[in-house]
C-alpha atoms as a PDB file:
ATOM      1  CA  UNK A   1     -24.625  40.091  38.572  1.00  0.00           C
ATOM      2  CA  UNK A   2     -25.703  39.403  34.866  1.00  0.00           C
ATOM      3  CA  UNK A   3     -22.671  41.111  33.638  1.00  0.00           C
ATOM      4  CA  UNK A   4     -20.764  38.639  35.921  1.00  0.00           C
ATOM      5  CA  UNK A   5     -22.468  35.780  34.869  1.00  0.00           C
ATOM      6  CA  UNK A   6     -22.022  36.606  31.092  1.00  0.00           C
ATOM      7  CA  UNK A   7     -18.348  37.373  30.775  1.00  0.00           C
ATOM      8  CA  UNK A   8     -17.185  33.638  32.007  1.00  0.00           C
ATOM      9  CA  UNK A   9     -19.288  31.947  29.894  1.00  0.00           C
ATOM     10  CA  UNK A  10     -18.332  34.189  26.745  1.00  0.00           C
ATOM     11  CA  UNK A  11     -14.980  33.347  28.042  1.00  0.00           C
ATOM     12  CA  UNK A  12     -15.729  29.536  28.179  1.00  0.00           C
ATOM     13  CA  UNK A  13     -16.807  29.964  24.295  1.00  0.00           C
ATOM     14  CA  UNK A  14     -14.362  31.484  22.978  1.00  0.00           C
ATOM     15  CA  UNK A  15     -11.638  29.079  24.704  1.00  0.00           C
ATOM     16  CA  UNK A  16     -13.271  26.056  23.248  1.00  0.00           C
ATOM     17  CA  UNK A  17     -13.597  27.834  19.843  1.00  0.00           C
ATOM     18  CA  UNK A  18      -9.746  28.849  20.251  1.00  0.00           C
ATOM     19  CA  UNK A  19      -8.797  24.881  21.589  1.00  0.00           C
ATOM     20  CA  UNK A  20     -11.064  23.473  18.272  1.00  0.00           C
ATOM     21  CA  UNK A  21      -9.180  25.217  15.326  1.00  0.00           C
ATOM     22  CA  UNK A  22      -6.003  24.240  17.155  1.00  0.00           C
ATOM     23  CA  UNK A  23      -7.087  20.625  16.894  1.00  0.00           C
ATOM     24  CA  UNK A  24      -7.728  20.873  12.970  1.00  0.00           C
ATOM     25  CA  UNK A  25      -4.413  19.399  10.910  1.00  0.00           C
ATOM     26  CA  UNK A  26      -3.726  19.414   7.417  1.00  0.00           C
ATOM     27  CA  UNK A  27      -1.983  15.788   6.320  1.00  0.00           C
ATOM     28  CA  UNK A  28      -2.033  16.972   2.526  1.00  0.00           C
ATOM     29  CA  UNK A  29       1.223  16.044   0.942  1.00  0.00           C
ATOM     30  CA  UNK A  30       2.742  19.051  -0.959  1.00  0.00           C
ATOM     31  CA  UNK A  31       4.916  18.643  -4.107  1.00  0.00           C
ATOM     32  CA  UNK A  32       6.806  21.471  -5.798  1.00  0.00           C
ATOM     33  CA  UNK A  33       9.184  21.792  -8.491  1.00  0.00           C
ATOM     34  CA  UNK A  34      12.727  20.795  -7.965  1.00  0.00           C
ATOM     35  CA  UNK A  35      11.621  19.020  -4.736  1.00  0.00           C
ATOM     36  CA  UNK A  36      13.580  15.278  -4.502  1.00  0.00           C
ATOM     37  CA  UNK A  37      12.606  12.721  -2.012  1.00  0.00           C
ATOM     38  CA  UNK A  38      13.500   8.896  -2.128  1.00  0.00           C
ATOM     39  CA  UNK A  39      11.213   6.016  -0.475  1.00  0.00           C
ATOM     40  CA  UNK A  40      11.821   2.626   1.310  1.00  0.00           C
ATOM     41  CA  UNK A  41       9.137   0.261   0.128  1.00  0.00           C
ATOM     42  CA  UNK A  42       8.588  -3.298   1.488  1.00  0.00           C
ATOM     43  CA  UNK A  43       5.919  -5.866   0.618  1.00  0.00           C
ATOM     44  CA  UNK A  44       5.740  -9.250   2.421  1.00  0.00           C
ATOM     45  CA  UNK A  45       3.191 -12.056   1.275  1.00  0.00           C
ATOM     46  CA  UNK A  46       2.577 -15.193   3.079  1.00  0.00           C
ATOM     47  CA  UNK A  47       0.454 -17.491   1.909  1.00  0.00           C
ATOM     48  CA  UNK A  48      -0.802 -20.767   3.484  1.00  0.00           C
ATOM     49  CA  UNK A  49      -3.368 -23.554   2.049  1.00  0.00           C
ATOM     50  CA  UNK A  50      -4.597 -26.771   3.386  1.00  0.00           C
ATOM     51  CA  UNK A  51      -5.812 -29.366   0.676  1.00  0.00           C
ATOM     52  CA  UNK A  52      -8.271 -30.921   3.307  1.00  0.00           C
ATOM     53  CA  UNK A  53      -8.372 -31.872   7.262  1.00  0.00           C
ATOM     54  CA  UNK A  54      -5.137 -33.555   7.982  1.00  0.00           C
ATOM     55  CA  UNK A  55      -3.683 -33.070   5.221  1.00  0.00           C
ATOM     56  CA  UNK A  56       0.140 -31.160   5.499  1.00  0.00           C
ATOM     57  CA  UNK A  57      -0.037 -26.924   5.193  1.00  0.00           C
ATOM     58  CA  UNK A  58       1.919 -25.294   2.315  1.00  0.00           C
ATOM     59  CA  UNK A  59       2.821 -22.263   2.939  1.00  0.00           C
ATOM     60  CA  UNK A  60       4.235 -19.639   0.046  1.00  0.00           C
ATOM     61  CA  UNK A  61       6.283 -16.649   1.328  1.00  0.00           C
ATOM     62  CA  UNK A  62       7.009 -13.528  -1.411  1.00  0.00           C
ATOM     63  CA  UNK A  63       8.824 -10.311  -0.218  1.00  0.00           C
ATOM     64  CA  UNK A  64       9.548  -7.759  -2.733  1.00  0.00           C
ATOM     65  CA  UNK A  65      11.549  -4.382  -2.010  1.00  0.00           C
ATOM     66  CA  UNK A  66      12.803  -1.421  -3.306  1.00  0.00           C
ATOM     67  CA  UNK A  67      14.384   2.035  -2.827  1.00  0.00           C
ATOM     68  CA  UNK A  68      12.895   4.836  -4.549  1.00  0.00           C
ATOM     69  CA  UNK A  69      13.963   8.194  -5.472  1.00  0.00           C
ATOM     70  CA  UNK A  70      11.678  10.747  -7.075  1.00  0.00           C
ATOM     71  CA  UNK A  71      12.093  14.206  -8.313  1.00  0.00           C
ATOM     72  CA  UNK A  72       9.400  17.057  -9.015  1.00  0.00           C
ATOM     73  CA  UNK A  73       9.070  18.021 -12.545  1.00  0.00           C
ATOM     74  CA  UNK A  74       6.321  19.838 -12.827  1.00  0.00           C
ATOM     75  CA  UNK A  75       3.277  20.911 -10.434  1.00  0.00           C
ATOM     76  CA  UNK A  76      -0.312  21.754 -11.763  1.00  0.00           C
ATOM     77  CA  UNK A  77      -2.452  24.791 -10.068  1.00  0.00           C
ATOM     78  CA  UNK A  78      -4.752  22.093  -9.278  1.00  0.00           C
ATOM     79  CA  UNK A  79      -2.180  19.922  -7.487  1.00  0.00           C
ATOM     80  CA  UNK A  80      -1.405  17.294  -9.891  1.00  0.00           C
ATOM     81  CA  UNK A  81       2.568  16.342 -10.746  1.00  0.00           C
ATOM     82  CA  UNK A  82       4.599  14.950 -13.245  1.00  0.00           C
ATOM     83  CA  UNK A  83       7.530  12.908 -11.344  1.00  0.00           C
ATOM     84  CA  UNK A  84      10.594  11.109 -12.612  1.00  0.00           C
ATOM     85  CA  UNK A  85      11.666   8.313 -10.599  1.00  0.00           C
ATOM     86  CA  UNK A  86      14.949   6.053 -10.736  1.00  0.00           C
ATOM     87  CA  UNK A  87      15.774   3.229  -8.289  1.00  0.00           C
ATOM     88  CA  UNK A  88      18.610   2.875  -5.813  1.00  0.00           C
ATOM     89  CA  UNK A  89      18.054  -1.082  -4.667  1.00  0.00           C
ATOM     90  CA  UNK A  90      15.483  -4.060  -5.704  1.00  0.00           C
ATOM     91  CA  UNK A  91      14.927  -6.917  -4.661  1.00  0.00           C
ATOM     92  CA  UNK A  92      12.440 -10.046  -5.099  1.00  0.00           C
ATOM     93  CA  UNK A  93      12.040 -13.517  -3.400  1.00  0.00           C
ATOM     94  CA  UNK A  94      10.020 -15.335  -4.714  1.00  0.00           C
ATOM     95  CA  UNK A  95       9.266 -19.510  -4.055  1.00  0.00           C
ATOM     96  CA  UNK A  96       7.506 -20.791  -7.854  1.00  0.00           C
ATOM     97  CA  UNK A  97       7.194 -24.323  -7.732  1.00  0.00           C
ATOM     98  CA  UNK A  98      10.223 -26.266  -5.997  1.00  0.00           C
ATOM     99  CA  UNK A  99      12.407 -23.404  -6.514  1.00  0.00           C
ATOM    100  CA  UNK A 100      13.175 -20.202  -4.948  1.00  0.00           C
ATOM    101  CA  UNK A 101      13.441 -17.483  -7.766  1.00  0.00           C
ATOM    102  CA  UNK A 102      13.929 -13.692  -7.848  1.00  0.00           C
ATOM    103  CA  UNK A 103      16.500 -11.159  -8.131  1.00  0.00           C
ATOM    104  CA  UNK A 104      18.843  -9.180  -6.185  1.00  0.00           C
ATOM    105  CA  UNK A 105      20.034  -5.840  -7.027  1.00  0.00           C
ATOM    106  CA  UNK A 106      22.739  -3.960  -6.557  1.00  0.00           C
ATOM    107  CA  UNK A 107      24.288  -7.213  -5.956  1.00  0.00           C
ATOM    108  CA  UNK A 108      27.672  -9.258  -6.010  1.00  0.00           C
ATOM    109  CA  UNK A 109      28.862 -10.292  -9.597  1.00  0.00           C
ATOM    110  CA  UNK A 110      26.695 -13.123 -10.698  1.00  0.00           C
ATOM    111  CA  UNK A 111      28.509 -16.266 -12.325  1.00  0.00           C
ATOM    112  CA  UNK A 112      28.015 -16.666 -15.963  1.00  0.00           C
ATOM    113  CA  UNK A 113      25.992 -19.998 -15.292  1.00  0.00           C
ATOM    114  CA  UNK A 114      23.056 -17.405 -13.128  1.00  0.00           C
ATOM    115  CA  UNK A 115      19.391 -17.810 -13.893  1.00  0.00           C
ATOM    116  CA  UNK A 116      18.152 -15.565 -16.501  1.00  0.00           C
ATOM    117  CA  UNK A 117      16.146 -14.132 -13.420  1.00  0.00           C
ATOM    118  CA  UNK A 118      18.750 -13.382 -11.358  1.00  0.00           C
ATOM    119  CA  UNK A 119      20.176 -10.592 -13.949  1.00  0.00           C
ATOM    120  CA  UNK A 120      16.488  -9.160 -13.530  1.00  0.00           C
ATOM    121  CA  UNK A 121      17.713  -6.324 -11.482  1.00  0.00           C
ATOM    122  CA  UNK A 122      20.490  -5.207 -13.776  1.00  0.00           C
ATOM    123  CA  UNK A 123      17.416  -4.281 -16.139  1.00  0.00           C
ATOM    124  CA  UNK A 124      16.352  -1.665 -13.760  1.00  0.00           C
ATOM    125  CA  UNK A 125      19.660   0.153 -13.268  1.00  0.00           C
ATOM    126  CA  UNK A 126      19.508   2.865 -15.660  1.00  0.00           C
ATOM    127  CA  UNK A 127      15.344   2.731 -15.528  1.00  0.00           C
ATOM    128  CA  UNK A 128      13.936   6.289 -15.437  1.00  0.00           C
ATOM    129  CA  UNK A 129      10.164   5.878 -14.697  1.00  0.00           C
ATOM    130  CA  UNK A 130       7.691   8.097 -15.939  1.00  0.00           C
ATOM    131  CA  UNK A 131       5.333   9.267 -13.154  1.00  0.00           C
ATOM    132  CA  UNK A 132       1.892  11.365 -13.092  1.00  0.00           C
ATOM    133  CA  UNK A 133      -0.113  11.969  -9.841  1.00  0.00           C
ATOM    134  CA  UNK A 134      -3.454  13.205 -10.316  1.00  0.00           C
ATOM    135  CA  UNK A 135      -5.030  15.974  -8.415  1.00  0.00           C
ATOM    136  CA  UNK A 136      -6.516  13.185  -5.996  1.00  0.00           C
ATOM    137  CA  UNK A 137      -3.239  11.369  -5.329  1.00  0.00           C
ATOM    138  CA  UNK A 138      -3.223   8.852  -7.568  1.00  0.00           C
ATOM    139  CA  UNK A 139      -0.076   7.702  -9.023  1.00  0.00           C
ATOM    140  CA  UNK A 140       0.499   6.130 -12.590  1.00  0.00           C
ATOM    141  CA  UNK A 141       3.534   5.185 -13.587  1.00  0.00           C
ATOM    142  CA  UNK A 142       3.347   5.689 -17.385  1.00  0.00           C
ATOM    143  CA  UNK A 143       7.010   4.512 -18.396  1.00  0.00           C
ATOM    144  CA  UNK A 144      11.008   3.214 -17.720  1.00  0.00           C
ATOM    145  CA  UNK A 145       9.949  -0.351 -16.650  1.00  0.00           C
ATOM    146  CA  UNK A 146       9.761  -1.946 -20.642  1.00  0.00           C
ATOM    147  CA  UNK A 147      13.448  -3.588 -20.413  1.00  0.00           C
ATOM    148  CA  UNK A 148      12.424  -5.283 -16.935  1.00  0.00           C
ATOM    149  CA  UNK A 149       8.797  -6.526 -18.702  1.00  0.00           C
ATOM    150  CA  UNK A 150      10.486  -7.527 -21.665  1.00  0.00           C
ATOM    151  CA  UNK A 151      13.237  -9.787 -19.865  1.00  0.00           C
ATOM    152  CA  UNK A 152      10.714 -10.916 -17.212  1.00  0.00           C
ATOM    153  CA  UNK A 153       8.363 -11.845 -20.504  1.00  0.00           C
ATOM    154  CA  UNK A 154      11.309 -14.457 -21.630  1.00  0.00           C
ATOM    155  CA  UNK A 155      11.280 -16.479 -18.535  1.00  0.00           C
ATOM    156  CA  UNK A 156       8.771 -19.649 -18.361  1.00  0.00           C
ATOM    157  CA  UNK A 157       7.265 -19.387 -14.993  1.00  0.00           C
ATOM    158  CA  UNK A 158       3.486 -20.604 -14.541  1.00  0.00           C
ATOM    159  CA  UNK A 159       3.479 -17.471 -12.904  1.00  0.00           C
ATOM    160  CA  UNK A 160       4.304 -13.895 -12.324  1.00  0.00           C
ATOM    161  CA  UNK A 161       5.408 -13.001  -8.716  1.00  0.00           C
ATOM    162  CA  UNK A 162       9.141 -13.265  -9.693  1.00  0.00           C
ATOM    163  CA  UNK A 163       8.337  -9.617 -11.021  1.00  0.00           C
ATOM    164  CA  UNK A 164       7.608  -8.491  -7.286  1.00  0.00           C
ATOM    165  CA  UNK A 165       5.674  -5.280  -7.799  1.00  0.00           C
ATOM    166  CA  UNK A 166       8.306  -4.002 -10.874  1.00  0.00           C
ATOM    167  CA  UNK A 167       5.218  -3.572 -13.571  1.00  0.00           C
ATOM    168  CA  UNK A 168       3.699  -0.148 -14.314  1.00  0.00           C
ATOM    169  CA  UNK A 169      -0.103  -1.353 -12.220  1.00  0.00           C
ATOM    170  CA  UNK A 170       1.945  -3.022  -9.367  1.00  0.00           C
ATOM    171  CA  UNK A 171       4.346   0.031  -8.536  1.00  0.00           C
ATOM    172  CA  UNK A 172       1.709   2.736  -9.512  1.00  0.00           C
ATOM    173  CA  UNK A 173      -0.941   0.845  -6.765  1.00  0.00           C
ATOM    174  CA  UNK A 174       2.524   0.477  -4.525  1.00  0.00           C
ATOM    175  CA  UNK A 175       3.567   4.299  -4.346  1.00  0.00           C
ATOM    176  CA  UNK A 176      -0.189   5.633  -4.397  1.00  0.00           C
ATOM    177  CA  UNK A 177      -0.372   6.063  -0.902  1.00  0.00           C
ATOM    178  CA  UNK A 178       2.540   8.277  -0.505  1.00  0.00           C
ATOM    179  CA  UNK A 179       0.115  10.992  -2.471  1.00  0.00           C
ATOM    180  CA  UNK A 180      -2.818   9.686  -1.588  1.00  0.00           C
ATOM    181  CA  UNK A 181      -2.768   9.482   1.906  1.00  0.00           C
ATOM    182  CA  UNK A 182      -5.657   7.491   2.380  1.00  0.00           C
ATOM    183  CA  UNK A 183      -7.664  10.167   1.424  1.00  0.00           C
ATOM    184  CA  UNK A 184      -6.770  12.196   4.614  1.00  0.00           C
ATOM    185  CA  UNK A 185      -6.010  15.163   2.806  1.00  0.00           C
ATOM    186  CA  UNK A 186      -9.724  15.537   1.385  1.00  0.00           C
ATOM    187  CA  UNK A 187     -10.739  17.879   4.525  1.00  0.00           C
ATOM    188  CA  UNK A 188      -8.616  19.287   7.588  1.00  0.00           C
ATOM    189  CA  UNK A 189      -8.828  16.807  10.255  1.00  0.00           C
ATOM    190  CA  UNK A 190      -9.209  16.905  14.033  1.00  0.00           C
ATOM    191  CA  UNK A 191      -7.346  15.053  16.196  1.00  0.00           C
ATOM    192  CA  UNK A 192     -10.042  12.213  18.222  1.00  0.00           C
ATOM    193  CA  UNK A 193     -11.718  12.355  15.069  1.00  0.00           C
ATOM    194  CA  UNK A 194     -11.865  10.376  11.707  1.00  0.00           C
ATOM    195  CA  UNK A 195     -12.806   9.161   8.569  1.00  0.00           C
ATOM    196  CA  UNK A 196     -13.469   6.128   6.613  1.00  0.00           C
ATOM    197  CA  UNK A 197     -12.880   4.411   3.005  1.00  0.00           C
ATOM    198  CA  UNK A 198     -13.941   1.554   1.086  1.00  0.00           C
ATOM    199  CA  UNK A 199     -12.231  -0.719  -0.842  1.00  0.00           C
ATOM    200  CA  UNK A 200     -13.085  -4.120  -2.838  1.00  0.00           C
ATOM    201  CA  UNK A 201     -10.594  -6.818  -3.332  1.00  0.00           C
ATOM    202  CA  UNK A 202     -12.072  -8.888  -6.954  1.00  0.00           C
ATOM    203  CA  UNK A 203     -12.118 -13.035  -6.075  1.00  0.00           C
ATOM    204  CA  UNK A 204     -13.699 -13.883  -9.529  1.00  0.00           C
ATOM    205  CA  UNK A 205     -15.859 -15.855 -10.100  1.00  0.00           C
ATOM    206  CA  UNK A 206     -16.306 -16.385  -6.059  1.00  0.00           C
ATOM    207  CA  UNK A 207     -17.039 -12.539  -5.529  1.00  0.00           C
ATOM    208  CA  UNK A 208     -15.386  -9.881  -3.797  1.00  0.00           C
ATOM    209  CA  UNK A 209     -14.000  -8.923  -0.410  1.00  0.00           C
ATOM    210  CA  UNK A 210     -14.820  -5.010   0.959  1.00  0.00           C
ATOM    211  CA  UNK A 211     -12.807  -4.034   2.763  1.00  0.00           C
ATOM    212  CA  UNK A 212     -14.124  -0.850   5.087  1.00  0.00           C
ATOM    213  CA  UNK A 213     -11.180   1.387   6.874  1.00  0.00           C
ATOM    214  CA  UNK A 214     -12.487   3.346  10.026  1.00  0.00           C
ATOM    215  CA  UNK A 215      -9.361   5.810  10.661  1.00  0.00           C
ATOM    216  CA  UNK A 216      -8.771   8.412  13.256  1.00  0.00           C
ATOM    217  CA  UNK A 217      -6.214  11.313  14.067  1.00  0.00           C
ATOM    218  CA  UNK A 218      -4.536   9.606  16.867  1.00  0.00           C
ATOM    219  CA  UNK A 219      -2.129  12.277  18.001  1.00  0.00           C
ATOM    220  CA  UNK A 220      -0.361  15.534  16.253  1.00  0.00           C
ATOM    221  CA  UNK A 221       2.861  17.647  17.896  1.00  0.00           C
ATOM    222  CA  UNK A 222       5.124  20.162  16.101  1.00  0.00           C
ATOM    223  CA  UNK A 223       6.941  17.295  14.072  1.00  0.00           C
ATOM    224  CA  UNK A 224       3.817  14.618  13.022  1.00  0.00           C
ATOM    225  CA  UNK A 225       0.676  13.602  13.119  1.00  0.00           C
ATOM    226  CA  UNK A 226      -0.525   9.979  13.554  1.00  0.00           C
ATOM    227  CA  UNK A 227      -3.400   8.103  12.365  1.00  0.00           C
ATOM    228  CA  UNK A 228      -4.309   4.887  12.506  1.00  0.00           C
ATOM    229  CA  UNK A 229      -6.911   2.719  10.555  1.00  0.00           C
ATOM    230  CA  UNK A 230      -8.954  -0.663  11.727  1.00  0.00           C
ATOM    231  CA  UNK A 231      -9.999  -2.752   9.130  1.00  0.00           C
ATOM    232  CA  UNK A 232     -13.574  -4.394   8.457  1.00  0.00           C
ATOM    233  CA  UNK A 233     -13.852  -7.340   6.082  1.00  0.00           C
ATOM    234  CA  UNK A 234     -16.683  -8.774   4.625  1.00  0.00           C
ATOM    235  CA  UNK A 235     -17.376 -11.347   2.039  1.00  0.00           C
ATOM    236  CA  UNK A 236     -19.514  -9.888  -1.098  1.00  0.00           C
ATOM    237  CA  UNK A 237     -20.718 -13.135  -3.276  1.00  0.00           C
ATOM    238  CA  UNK A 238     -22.466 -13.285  -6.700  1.00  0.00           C
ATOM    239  CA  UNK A 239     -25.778 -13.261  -6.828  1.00  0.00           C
ATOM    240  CA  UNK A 240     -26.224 -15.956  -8.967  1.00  0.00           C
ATOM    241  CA  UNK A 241     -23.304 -18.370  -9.198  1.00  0.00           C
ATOM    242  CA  UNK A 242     -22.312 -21.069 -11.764  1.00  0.00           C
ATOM    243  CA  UNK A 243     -22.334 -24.688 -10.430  1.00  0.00           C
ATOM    244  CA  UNK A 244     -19.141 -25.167 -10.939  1.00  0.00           C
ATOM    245  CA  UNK A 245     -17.848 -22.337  -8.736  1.00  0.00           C
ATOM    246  CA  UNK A 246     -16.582 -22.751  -5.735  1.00  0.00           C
ATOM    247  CA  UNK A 247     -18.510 -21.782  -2.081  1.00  0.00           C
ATOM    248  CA  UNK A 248     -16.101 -18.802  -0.271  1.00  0.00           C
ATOM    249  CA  UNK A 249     -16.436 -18.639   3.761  1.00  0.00           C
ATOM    250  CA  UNK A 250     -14.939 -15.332   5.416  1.00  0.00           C
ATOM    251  CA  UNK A 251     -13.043 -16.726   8.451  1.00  0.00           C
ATOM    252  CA  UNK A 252     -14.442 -13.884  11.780  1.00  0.00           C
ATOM    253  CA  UNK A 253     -10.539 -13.555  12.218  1.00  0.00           C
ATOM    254  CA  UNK A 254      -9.898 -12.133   8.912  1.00  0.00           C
ATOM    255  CA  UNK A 255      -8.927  -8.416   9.902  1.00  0.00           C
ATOM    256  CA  UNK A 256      -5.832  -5.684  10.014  1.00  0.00           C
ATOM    257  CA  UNK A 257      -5.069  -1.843  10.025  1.00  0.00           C
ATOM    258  CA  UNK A 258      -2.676   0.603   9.487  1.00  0.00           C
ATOM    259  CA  UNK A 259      -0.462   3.240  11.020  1.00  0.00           C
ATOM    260  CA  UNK A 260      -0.097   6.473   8.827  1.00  0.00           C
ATOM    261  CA  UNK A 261       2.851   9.489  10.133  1.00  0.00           C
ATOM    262  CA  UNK A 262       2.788  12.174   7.877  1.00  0.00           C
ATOM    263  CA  UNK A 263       5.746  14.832   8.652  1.00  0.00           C
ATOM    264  CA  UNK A 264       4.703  18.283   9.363  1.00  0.00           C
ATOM    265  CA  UNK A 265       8.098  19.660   8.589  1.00  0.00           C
ATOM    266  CA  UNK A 266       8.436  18.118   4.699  1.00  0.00           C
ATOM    267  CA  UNK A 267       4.383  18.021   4.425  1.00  0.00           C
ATOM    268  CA  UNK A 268       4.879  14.473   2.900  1.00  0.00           C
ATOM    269  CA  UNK A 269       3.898  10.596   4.113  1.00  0.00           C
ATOM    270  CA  UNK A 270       6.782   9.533   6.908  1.00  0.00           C
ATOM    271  CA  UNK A 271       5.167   6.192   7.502  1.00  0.00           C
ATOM    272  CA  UNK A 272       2.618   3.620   6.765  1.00  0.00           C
ATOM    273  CA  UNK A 273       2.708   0.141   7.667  1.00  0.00           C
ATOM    274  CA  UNK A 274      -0.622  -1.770   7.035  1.00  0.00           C
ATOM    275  CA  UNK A 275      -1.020  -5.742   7.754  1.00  0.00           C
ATOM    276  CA  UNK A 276      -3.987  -7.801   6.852  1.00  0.00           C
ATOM    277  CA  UNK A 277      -4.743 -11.395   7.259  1.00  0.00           C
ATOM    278  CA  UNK A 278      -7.342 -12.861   5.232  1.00  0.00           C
ATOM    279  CA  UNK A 279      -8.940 -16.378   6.304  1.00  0.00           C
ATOM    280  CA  UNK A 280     -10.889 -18.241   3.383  1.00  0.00           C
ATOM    281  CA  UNK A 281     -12.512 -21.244   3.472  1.00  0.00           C
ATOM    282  CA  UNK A 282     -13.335 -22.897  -0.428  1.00  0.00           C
ATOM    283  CA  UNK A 283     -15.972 -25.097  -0.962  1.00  0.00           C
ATOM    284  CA  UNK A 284     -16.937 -26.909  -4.329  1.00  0.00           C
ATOM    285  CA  UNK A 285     -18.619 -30.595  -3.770  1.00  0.00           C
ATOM    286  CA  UNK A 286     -16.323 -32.934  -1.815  1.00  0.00           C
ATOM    287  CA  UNK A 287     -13.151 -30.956  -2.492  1.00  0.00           C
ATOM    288  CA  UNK A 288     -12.210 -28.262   1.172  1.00  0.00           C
ATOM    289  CA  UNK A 289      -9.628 -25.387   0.802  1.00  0.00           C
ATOM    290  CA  UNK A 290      -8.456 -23.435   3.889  1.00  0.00           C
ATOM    291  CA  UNK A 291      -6.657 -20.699   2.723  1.00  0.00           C
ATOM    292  CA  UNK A 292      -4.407 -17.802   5.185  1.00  0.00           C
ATOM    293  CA  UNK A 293      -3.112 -14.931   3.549  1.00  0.00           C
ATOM    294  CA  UNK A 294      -1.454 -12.361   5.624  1.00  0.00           C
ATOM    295  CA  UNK A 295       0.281  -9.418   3.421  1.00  0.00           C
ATOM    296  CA  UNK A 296       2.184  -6.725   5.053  1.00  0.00           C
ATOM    297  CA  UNK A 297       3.335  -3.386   2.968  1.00  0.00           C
ATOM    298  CA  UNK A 298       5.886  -1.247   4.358  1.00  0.00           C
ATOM    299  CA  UNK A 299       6.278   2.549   2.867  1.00  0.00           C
ATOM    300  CA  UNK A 300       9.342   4.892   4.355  1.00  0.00           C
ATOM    301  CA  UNK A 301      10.600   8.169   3.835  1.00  0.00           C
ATOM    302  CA  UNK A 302      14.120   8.161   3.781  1.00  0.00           C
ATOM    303  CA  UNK A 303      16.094  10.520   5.718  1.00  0.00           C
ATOM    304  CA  UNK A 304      17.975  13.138   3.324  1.00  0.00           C
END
């Protein structure tokens, strides 16, 4: 009867041991050399500000995109890569002051009265970008945007968003995820399971916003596995201000996520699409700011 009693539950055991280390995926993107890839990315900005109760709300829309092909040059032991990159489309629009400004490229021939920022994209037809991912995912690009800075640099705009994210920060902090994953290649995941980041978005002199990212494996099959991540904002102020800086208020509806694919069959990123919408209210003596931010980045993998 023991013996009987013993086998099952062995059984039972070694079936839930067996169902576990099925559950564990790997979402580390591998690089090796030779490998070529190209990316979709999309960035759209919206934001709205109202000087005051009653008073009319502006709102400023930006959208910035690109398509981005990248080939493996060289792959450390460790895992870190040297990349060259080149573009295959651009694009920025951008509203800076009363007009609408940005750049379009490949595009239509432009009339010899254009904008100077309308011949933007040309700049970035024959870019070859320099690219170096550490062993952690992080992406610099080190080189191949200094004709776009330079012509951008000629242009007097009070400020920069005409240059969409076409500047050596901007595209490096674009394109990081792609290697980076959100970090969910630091340890084989489960599937019901997660992890979670931190990240803190400067305000100076106001503060900071953290931003705290509670993801989990949602699903995996033979092709992908899905994750999504739920965002948690709070405000982070100075400890001891200046008089003359302004009070910040965290709206509660301030909040977002993301939805990460990563494709078993290419062991790279598929898809991530994260939205956030930040509500701030700005306070400094008799003069009220409600400001609505809602930014939404789009990162695809192209088909070959």
């Amino acid at each position: 009867m023991l013996r009987n009693l013993v086998r099952p539950f062995v059984a039972v055991l070694l079936a839930a041991s067996v169902s576990a280390a099925q559950s564990e995926v790997s979402l580390k993107p591998v690089l090796r050399k030779g490998d070529e890839f190209a990316y979709s990315l999309g960035m759209a900005v919206d934001v709205s500000q109202q000087m005051g109760e009653g008073q009319p709300e502006q709102v400023t829309p930006l959208r910035v995109s690109a398509r981005l092909r990248m080939k493996v040059l060289e792959v450390t032991p460790a895992g870190a890569a040297k990349l060259e990159g080149t573009f295959e489309e651009a694009m920025v629009q951008a509203p800076i002051g009363d007009q609408q400004v940005g750049f379009e490229w490949p595009a239509a021939a432009l009339p010899d009265n254009a904008p100077a920022v309308a011949r933007l994209g040309e700049t970035l037809e024959k870019a070859i970008l320099s690219i170096d991912v550490d062993d952690a995912g992080r992406a610099t690009v080190t080189s191949g945007l200094e004709k776009f800075v330079q012509a951008a640099s000629k242009l007097d705009y009070p400020d920069d968003r005409f240059m969409g994210f076409f500047t050596n920060e901007k595209l490096s902090n674009a394109i990081t995820p792609i290697f980076e994953l959100d970090g969910a290649w630091k340890a084989p995941r489960v599937v019901g399971r997660g992890w979670q980041s931190t990240d803190l978005i400067p305000m100076p002199p106001a503060g900071a916003i953290e931003i705290t990212t509670d993801y989990v494996v949602n699903e995996a099959d033979s092709d992908t596995i899905t994750c999504y991540g739920q965002y948690s904002l709070t405000l982070k102020r100075p400890e001891n201000p200046a008089d003359d800086v302004a009070t910040v208020n965290l709206g509660s509806e301030s909040a977002g996520g993301c939805r990460i694919v990563y494709d078993r069959h290419r062991m790279l990123l598929q898809l991530r699409k994260s939205s956030v919408t930040i509500n701030t209210d700005w306070v400094l003596g008799n003069v009220n700011i409600k400001q609505k931010q809602v930014s939404v980045m789009n990162i695809r993998l192209i088909e070959q």
